[in-house]
Each structure stands twice: as C-alpha cells, then as structure tokens.
N, C-alpha and C. Protein backbone atom coordinates (compact mmCIF):
# COMPACT_ATOMS: atom_id res chain seq x y z
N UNK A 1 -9.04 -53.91 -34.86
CA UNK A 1 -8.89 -53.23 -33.60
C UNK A 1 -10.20 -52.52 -33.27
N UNK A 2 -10.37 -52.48 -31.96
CA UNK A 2 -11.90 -52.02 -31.65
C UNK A 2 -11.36 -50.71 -30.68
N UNK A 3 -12.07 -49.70 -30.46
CA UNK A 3 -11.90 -48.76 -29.39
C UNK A 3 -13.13 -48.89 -28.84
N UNK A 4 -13.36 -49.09 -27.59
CA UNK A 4 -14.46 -48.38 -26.36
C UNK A 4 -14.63 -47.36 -26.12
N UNK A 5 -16.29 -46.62 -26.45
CA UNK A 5 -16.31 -45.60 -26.65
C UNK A 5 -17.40 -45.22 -24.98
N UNK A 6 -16.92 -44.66 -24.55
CA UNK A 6 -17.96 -44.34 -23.57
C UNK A 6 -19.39 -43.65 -23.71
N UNK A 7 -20.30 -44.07 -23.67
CA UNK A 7 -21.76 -43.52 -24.44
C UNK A 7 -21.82 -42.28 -23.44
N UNK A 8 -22.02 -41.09 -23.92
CA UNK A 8 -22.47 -39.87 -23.71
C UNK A 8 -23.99 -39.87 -23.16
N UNK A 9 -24.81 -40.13 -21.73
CA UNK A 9 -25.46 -40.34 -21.64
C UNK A 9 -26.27 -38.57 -21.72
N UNK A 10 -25.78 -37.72 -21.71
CA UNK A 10 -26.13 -36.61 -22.11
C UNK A 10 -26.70 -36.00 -23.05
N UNK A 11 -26.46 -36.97 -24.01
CA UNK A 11 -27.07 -36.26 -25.86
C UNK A 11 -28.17 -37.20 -25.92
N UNK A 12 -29.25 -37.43 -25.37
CA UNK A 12 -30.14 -38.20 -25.90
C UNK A 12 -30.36 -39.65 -25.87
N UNK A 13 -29.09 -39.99 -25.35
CA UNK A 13 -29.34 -42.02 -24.79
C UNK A 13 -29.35 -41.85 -23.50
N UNK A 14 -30.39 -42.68 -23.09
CA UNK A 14 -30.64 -42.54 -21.64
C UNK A 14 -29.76 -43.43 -20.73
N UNK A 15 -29.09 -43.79 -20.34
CA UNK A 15 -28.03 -44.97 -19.15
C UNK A 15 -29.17 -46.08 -18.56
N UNK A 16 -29.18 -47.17 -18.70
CA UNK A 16 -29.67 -47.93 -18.73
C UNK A 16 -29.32 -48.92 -16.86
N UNK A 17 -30.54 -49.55 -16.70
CA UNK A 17 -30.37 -49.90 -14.85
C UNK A 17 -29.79 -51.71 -15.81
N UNK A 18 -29.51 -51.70 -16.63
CA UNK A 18 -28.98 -53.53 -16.63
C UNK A 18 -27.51 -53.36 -15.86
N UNK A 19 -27.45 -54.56 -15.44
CA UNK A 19 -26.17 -54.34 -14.59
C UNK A 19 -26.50 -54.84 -12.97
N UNK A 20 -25.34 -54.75 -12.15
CA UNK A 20 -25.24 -55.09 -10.92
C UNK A 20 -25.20 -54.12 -9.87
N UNK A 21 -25.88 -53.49 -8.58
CA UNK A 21 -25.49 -51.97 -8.15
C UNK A 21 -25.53 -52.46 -6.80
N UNK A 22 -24.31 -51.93 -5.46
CA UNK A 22 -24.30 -52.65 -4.79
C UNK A 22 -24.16 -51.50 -3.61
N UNK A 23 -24.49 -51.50 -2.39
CA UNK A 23 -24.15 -50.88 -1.66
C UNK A 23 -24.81 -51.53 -0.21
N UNK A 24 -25.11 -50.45 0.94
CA UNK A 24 -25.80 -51.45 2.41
C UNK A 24 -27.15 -50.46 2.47
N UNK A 25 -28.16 -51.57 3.35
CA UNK A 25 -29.08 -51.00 4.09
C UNK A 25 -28.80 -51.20 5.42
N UNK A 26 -29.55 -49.99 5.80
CA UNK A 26 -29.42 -49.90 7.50
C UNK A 26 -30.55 -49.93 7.93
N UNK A 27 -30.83 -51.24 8.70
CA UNK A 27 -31.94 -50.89 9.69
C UNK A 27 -32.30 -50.51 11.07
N UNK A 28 -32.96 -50.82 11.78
CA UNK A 28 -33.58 -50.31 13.01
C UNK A 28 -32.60 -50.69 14.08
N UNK A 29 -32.34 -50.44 15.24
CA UNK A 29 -30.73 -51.53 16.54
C UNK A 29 -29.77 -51.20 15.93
N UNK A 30 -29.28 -49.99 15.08
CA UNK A 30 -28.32 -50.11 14.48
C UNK A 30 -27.65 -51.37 13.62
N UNK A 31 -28.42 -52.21 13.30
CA UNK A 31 -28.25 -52.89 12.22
C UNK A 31 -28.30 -52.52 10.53
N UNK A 32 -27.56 -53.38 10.15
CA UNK A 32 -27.06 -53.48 8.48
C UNK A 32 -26.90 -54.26 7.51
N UNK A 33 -27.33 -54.66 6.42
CA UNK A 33 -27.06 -55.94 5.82
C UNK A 33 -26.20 -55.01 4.64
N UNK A 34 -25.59 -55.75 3.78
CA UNK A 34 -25.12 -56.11 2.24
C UNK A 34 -26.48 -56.01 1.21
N UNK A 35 -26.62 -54.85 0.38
CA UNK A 35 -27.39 -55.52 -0.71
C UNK A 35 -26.89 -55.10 -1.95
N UNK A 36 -27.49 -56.47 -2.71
CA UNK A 36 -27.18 -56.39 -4.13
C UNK A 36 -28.48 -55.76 -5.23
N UNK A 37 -28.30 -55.14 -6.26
CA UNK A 37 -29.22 -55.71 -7.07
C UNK A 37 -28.87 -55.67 -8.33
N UNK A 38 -29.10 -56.73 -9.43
CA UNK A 38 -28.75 -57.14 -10.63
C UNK A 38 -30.24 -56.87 -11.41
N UNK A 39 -29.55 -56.47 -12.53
CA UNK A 39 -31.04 -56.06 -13.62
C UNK A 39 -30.67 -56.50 -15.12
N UNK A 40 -31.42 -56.23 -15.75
CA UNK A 40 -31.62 -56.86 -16.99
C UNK A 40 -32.53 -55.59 -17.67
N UNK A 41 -32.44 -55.17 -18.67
CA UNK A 41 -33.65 -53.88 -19.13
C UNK A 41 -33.47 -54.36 -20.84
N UNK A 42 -34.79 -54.60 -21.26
CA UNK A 42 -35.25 -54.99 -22.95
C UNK A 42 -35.87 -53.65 -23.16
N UNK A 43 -35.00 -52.83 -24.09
CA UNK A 43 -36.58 -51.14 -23.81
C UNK A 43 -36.78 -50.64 -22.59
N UNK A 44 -37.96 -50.56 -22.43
CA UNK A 44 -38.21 -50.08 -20.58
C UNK A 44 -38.88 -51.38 -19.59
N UNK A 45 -38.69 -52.54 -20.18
CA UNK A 45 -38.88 -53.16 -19.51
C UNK A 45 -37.55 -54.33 -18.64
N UNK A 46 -37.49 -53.90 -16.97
CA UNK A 46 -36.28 -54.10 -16.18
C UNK A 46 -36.63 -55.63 -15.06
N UNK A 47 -36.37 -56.50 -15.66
CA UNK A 47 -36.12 -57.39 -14.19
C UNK A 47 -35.16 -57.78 -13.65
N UNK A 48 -35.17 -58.05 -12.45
CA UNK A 48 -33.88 -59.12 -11.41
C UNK A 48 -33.88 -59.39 -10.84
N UNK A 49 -33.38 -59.30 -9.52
CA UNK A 49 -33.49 -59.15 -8.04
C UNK A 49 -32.69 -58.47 -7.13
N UNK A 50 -32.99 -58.49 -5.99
CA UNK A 50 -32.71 -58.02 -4.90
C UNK A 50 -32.22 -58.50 -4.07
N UNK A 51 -31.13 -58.92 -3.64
CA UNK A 51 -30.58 -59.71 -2.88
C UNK A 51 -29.66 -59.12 -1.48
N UNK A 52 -30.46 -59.46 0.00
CA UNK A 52 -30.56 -58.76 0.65
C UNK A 52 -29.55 -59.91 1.87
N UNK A 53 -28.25 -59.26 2.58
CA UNK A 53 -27.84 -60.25 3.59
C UNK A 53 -28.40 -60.23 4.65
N UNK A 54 -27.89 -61.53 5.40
CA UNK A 54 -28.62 -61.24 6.62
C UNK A 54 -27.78 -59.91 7.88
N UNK A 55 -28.64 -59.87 8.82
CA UNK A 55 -28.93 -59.17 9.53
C UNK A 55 -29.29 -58.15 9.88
N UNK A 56 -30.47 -57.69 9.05
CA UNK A 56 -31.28 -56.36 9.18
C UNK A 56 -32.57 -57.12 10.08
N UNK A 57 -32.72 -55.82 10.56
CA UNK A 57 -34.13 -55.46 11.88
C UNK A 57 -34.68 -54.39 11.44
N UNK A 58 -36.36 -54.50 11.44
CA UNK A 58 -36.56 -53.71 11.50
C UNK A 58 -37.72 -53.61 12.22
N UNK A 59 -37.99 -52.21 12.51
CA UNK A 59 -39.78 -51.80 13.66
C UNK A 59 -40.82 -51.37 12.83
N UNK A 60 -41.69 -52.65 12.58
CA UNK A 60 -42.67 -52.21 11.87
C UNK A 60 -43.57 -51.84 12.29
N UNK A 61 -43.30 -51.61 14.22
CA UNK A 61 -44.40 -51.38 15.45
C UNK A 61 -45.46 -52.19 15.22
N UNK A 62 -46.11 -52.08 16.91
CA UNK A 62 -47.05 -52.98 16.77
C UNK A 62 -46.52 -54.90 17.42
N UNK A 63 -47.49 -55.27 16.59
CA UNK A 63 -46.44 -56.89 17.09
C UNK A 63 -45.29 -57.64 16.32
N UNK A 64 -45.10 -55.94 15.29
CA UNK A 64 -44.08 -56.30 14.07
C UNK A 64 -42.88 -55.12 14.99
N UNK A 65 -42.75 -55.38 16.66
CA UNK A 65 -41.84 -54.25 16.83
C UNK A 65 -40.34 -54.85 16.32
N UNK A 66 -40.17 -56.34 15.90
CA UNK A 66 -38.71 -56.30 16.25
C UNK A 66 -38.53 -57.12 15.11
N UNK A 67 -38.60 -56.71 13.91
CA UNK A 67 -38.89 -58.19 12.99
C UNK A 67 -37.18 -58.18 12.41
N UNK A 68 -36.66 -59.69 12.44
CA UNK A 68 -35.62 -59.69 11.61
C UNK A 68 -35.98 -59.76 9.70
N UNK A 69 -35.15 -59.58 8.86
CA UNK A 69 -35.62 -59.56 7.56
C UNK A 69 -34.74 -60.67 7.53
N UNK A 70 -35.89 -61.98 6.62
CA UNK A 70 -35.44 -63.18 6.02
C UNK A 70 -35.28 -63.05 4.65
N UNK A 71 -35.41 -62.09 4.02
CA UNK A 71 -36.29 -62.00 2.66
C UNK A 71 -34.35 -62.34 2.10
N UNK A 72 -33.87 -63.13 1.49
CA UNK A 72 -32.36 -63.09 1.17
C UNK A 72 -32.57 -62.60 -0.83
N UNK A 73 -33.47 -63.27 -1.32
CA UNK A 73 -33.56 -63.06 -2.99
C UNK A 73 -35.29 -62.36 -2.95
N UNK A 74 -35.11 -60.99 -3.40
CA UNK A 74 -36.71 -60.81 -3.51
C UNK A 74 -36.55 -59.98 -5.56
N UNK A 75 -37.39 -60.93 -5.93
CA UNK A 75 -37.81 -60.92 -7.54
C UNK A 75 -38.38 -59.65 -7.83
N UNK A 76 -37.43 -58.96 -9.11
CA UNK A 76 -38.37 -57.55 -8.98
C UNK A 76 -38.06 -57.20 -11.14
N UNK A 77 -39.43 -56.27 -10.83
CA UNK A 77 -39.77 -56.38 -12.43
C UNK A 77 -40.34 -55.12 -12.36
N UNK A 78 -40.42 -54.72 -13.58
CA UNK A 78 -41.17 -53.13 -13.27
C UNK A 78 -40.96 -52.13 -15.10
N UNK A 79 -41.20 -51.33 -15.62
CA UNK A 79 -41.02 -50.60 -16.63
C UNK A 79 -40.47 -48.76 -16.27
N UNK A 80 -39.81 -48.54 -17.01
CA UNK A 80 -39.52 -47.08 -16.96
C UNK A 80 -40.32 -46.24 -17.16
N UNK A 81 -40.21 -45.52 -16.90
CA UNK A 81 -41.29 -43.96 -16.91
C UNK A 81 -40.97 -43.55 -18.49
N UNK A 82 -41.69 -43.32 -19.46
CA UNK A 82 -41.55 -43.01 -20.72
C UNK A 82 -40.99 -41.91 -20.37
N UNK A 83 -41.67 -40.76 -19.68
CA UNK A 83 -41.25 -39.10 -19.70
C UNK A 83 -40.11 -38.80 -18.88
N UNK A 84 -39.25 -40.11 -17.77
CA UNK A 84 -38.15 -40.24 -17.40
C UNK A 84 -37.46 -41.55 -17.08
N UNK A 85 -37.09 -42.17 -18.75
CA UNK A 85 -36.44 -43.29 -18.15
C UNK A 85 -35.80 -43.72 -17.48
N UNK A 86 -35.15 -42.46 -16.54
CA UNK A 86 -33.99 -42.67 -15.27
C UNK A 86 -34.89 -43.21 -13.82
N UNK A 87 -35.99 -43.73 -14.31
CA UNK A 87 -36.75 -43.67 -13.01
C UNK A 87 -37.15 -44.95 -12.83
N UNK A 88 -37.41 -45.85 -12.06
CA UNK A 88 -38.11 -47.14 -12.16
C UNK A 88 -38.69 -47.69 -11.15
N UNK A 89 -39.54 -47.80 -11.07
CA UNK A 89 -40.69 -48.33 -9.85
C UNK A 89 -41.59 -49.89 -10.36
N UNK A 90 -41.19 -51.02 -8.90
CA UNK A 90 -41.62 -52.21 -9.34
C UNK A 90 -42.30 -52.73 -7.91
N UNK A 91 -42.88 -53.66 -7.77
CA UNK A 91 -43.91 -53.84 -6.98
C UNK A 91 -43.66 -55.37 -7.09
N UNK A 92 -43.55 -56.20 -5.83
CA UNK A 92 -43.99 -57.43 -5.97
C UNK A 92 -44.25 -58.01 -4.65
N UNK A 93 -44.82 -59.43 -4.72
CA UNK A 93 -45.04 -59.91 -3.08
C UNK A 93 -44.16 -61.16 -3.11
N UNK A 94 -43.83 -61.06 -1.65
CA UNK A 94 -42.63 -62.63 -1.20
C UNK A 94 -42.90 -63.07 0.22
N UNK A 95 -42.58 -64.35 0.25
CA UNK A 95 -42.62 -64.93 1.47
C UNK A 95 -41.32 -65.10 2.15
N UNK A 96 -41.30 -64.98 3.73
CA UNK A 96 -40.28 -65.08 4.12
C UNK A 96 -40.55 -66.97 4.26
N UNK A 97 -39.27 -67.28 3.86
CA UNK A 97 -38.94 -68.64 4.47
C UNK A 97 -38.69 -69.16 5.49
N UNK A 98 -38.53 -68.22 7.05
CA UNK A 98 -38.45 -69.06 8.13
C UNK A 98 -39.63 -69.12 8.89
N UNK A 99 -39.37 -70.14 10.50
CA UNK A 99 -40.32 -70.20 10.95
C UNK A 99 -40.06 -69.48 12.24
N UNK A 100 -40.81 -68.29 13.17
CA UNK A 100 -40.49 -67.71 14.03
C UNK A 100 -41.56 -67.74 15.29
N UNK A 101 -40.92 -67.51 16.69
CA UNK A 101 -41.46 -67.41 17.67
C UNK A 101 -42.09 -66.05 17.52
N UNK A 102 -43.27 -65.58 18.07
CA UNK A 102 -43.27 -63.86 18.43
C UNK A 102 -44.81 -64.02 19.26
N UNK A 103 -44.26 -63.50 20.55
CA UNK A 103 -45.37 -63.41 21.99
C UNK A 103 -45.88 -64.68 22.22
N UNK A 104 -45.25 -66.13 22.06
CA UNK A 104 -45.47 -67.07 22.26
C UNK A 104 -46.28 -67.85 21.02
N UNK A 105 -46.26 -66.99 19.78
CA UNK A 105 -47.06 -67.79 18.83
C UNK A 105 -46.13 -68.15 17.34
N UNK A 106 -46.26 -69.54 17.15
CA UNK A 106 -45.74 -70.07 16.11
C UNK A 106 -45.79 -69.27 14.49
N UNK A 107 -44.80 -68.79 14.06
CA UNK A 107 -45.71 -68.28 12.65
C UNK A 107 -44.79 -68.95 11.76
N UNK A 108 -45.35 -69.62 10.85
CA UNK A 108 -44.60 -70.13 9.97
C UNK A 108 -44.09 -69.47 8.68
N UNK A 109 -44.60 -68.46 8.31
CA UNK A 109 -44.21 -67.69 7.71
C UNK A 109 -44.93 -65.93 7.57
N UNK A 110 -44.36 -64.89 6.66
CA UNK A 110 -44.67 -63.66 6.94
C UNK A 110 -44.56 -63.04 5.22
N UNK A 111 -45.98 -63.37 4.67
CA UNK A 111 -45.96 -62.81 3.08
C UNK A 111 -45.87 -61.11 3.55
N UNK A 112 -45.13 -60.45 2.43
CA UNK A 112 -44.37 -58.83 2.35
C UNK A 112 -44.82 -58.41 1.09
N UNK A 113 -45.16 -57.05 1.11
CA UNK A 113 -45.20 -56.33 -0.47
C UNK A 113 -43.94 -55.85 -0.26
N UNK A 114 -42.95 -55.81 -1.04
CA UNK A 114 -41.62 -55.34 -1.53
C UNK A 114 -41.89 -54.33 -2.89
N UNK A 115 -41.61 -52.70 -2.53
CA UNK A 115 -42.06 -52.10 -3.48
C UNK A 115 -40.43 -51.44 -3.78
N UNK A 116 -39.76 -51.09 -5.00
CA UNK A 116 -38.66 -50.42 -5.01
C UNK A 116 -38.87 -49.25 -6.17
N UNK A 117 -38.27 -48.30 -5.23
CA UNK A 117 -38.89 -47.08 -6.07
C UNK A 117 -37.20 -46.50 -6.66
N UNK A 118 -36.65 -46.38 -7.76
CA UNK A 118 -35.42 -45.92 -7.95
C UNK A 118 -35.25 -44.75 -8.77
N UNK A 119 -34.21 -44.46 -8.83
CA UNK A 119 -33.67 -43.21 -9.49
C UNK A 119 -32.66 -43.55 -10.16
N UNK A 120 -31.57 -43.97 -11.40
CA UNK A 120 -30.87 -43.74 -11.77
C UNK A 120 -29.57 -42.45 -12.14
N UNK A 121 -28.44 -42.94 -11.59
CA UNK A 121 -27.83 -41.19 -11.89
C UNK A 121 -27.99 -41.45 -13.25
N UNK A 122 -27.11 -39.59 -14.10
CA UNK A 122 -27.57 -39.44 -15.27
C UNK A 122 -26.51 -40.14 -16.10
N UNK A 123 -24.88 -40.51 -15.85
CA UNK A 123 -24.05 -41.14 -15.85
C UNK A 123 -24.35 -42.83 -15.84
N UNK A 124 -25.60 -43.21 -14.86
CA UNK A 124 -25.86 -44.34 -14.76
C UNK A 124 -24.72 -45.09 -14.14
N UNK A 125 -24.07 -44.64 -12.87
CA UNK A 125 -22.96 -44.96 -12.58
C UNK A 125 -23.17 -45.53 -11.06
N UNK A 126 -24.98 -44.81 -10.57
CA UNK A 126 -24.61 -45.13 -9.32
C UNK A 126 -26.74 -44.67 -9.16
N UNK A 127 -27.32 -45.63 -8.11
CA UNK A 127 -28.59 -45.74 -7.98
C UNK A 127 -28.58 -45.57 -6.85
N UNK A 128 -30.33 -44.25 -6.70
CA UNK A 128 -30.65 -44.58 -5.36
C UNK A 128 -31.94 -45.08 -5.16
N UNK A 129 -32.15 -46.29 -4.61
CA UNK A 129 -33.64 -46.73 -4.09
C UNK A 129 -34.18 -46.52 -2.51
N UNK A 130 -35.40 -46.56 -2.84
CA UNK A 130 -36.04 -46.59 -1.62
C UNK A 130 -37.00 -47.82 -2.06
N UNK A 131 -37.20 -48.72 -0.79
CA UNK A 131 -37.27 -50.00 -1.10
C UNK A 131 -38.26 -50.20 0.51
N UNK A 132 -39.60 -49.97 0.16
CA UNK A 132 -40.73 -50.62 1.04
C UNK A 132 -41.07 -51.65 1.47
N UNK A 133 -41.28 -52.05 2.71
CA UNK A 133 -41.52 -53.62 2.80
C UNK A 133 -42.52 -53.34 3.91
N UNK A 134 -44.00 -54.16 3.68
CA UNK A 134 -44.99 -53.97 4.01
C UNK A 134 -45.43 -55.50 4.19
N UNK A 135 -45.47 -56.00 5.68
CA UNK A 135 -46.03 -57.13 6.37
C UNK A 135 -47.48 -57.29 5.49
N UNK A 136 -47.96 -58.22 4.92
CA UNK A 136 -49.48 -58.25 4.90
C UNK A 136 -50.44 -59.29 5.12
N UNK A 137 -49.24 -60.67 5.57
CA UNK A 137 -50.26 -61.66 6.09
C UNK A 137 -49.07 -62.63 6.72
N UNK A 138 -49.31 -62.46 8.16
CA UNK A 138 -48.51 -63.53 8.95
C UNK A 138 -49.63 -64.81 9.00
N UNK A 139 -49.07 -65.96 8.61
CA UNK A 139 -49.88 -67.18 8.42
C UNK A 139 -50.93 -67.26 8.81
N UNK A 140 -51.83 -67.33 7.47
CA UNK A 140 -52.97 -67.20 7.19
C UNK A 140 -53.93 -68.36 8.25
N UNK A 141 -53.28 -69.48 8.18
CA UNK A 141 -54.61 -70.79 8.75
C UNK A 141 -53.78 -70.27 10.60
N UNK A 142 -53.78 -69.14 10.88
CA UNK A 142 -53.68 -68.97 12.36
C UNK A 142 -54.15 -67.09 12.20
N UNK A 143 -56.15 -67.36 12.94
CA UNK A 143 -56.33 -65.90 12.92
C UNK A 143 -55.86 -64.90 14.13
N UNK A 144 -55.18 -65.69 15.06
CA UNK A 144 -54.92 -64.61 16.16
C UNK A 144 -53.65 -63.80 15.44
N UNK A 145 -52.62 -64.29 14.46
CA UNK A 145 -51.11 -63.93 14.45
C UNK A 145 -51.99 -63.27 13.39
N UNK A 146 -52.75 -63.17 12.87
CA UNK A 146 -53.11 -62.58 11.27
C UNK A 146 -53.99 -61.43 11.88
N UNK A 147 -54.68 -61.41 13.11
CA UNK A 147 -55.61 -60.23 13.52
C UNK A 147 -54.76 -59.54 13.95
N UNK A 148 -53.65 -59.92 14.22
CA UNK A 148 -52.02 -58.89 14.93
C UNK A 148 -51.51 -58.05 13.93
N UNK A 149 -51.31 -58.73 12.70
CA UNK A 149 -50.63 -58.03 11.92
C UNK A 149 -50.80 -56.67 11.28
N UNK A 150 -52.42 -56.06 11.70
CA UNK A 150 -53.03 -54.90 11.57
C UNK A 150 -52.57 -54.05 12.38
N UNK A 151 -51.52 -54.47 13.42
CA UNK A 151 -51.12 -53.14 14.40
C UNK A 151 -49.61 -52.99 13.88
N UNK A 152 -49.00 -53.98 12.62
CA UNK A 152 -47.46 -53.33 11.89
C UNK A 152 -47.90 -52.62 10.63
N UNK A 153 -46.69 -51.65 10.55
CA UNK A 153 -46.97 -50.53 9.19
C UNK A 153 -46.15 -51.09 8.61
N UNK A 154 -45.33 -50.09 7.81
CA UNK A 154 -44.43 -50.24 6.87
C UNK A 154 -42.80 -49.37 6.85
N UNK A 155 -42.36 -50.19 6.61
CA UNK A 155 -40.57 -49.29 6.38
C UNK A 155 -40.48 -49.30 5.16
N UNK A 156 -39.52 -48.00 5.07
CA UNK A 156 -39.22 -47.67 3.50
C UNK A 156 -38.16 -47.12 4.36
N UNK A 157 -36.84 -47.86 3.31
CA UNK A 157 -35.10 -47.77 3.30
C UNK A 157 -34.72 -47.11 2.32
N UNK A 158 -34.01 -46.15 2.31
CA UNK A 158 -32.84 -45.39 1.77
C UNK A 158 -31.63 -46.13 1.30
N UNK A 159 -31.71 -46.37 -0.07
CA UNK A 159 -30.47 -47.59 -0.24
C UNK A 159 -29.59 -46.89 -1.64
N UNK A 160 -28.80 -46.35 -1.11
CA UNK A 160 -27.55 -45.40 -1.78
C UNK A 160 -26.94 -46.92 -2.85
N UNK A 161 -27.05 -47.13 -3.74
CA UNK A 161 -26.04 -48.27 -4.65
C UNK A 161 -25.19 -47.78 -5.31
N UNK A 162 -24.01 -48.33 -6.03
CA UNK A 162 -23.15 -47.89 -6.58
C UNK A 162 -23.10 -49.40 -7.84
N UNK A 163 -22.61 -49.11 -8.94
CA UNK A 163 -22.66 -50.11 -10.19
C UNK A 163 -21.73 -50.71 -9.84
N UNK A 164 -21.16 -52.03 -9.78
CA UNK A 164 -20.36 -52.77 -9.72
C UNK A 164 -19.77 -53.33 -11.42
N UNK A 165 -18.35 -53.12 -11.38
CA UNK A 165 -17.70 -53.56 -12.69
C UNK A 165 -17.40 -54.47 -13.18
C-alpha cells in the first residue's frame, strides 16, 4: 500500500514549473485566446511550450497597429534563478506561419522574440507570466515591409495560469 504525501513546499523543496498551467490572454479589440503551457524541469533546467489559440490582436503601433497573433506552438527553454527557483525567464525567436496583406504589401511571414518572464506560486499550484512578443523582421528579401517594421514596439501580456490535473 502506498500513501500520497503532499510535498511541503515550505521546508526547503522548492515546487517545481514541470507540468501543464492553463489559463487566457487578453489582447488589444477586446480580444482573447486560450493558452497553454506544458514544462518539463531536470534541476533548473525547464523546457516546453507555449501554446497559444487563435484569436488574439494585438497594437504593436506603427504598421504593426493591428497584428493578429499566428504564433499557435512557441518553444521555450530557460533555467531557474539559483537565489529563487520560483522564478524563470526564457527567451526564444519564432516565425509566424502565415501569409498576410498589410497597406497593400505581401508579407510572407513575421520572425518574433517571444520572451516569458514567470513567477511560480510557493504551493506551485498556479503561475504568473508575462510573456513579450517583439516583431523583429517582417520578410527579409522585401526592404520596404522590413524598413516598416522599425515603427512596431513590443507587447508584454499578463497571463494569470493555473496547473492543470
């Protein structure tokens, strides 16, 4: 016979981000998608992804005023903070996969830095990220859509998750 012991994340084991944490982002038009994210952690080192539904918008101003987000799986990897393993910050770049109209010009695609900055509760029961997404090259072999892309910034989302069982 086995008993399940619930780990005391209080005495010295830290709660760990492996697992699934799920909640919504809200973007810009009052829009919202579904997101997921699933992790994996060896020590302090955490990968997975990010898996984002459709229909978020967002204003990255500029000629990025109205961008929909294609990004559906974005790959993320990153290590814990030794002096607070409840913390985890990962950095990576992705391409969106579609092809879009914007002011009459073809872009075939829109590479993003995707940065996610998190917090673990101390329970490890429930995550909050903030999750950057930074335009940095609308298709490269076209310089008019690529000399544009210097007038969009960046959004950073507030993404409340909760662990899924």
């Amino acid at each position: 016979m086995y008993i399940l012991e619930k780990t005391n994340f209080g005495l010295g084991e830290a709660a760990s981000f492996a697992g699934t944490f799920t909640g919504e982002v809200k973007g810009d038009y009052d829009t919202k998608a579904a997101v997921s994210v699933t992790l994996t952690q060896d020590n302090n080192l955490v990968k997975g992804e990010i898996t984002m539904g459709r229909g978020l918008k967002l204003n990255l101003g500029g000629f990025c005023s109205d961008e929909p987000v294609d990004l559906e799986k974005i790959p993320v990897s990153g290590t814990t903070d030794q002096a607070n393993p409840l913390h985890l910050l990962t950095n990576t770049q992705v391409k969106e996969p579609t092809t879009k109209e914007k002011g009459g010009f073809k872009i075939k695609s829109v590479t993003m830095n995707v940065q996610m900055d998190a917090t673990l509760s101390n329970e490890g029961q429930s995550m909050n990220a903030k999750i950057t997404l930074k335009a940095v090259d609308i298709d490269p072999k076209n310089p008019v859509t690529s000399a544009a892309l210097w007038t969009c910034g960046k959004k950073v989302l507030d993404v409340p998750l909760k662990r899924s069982l």
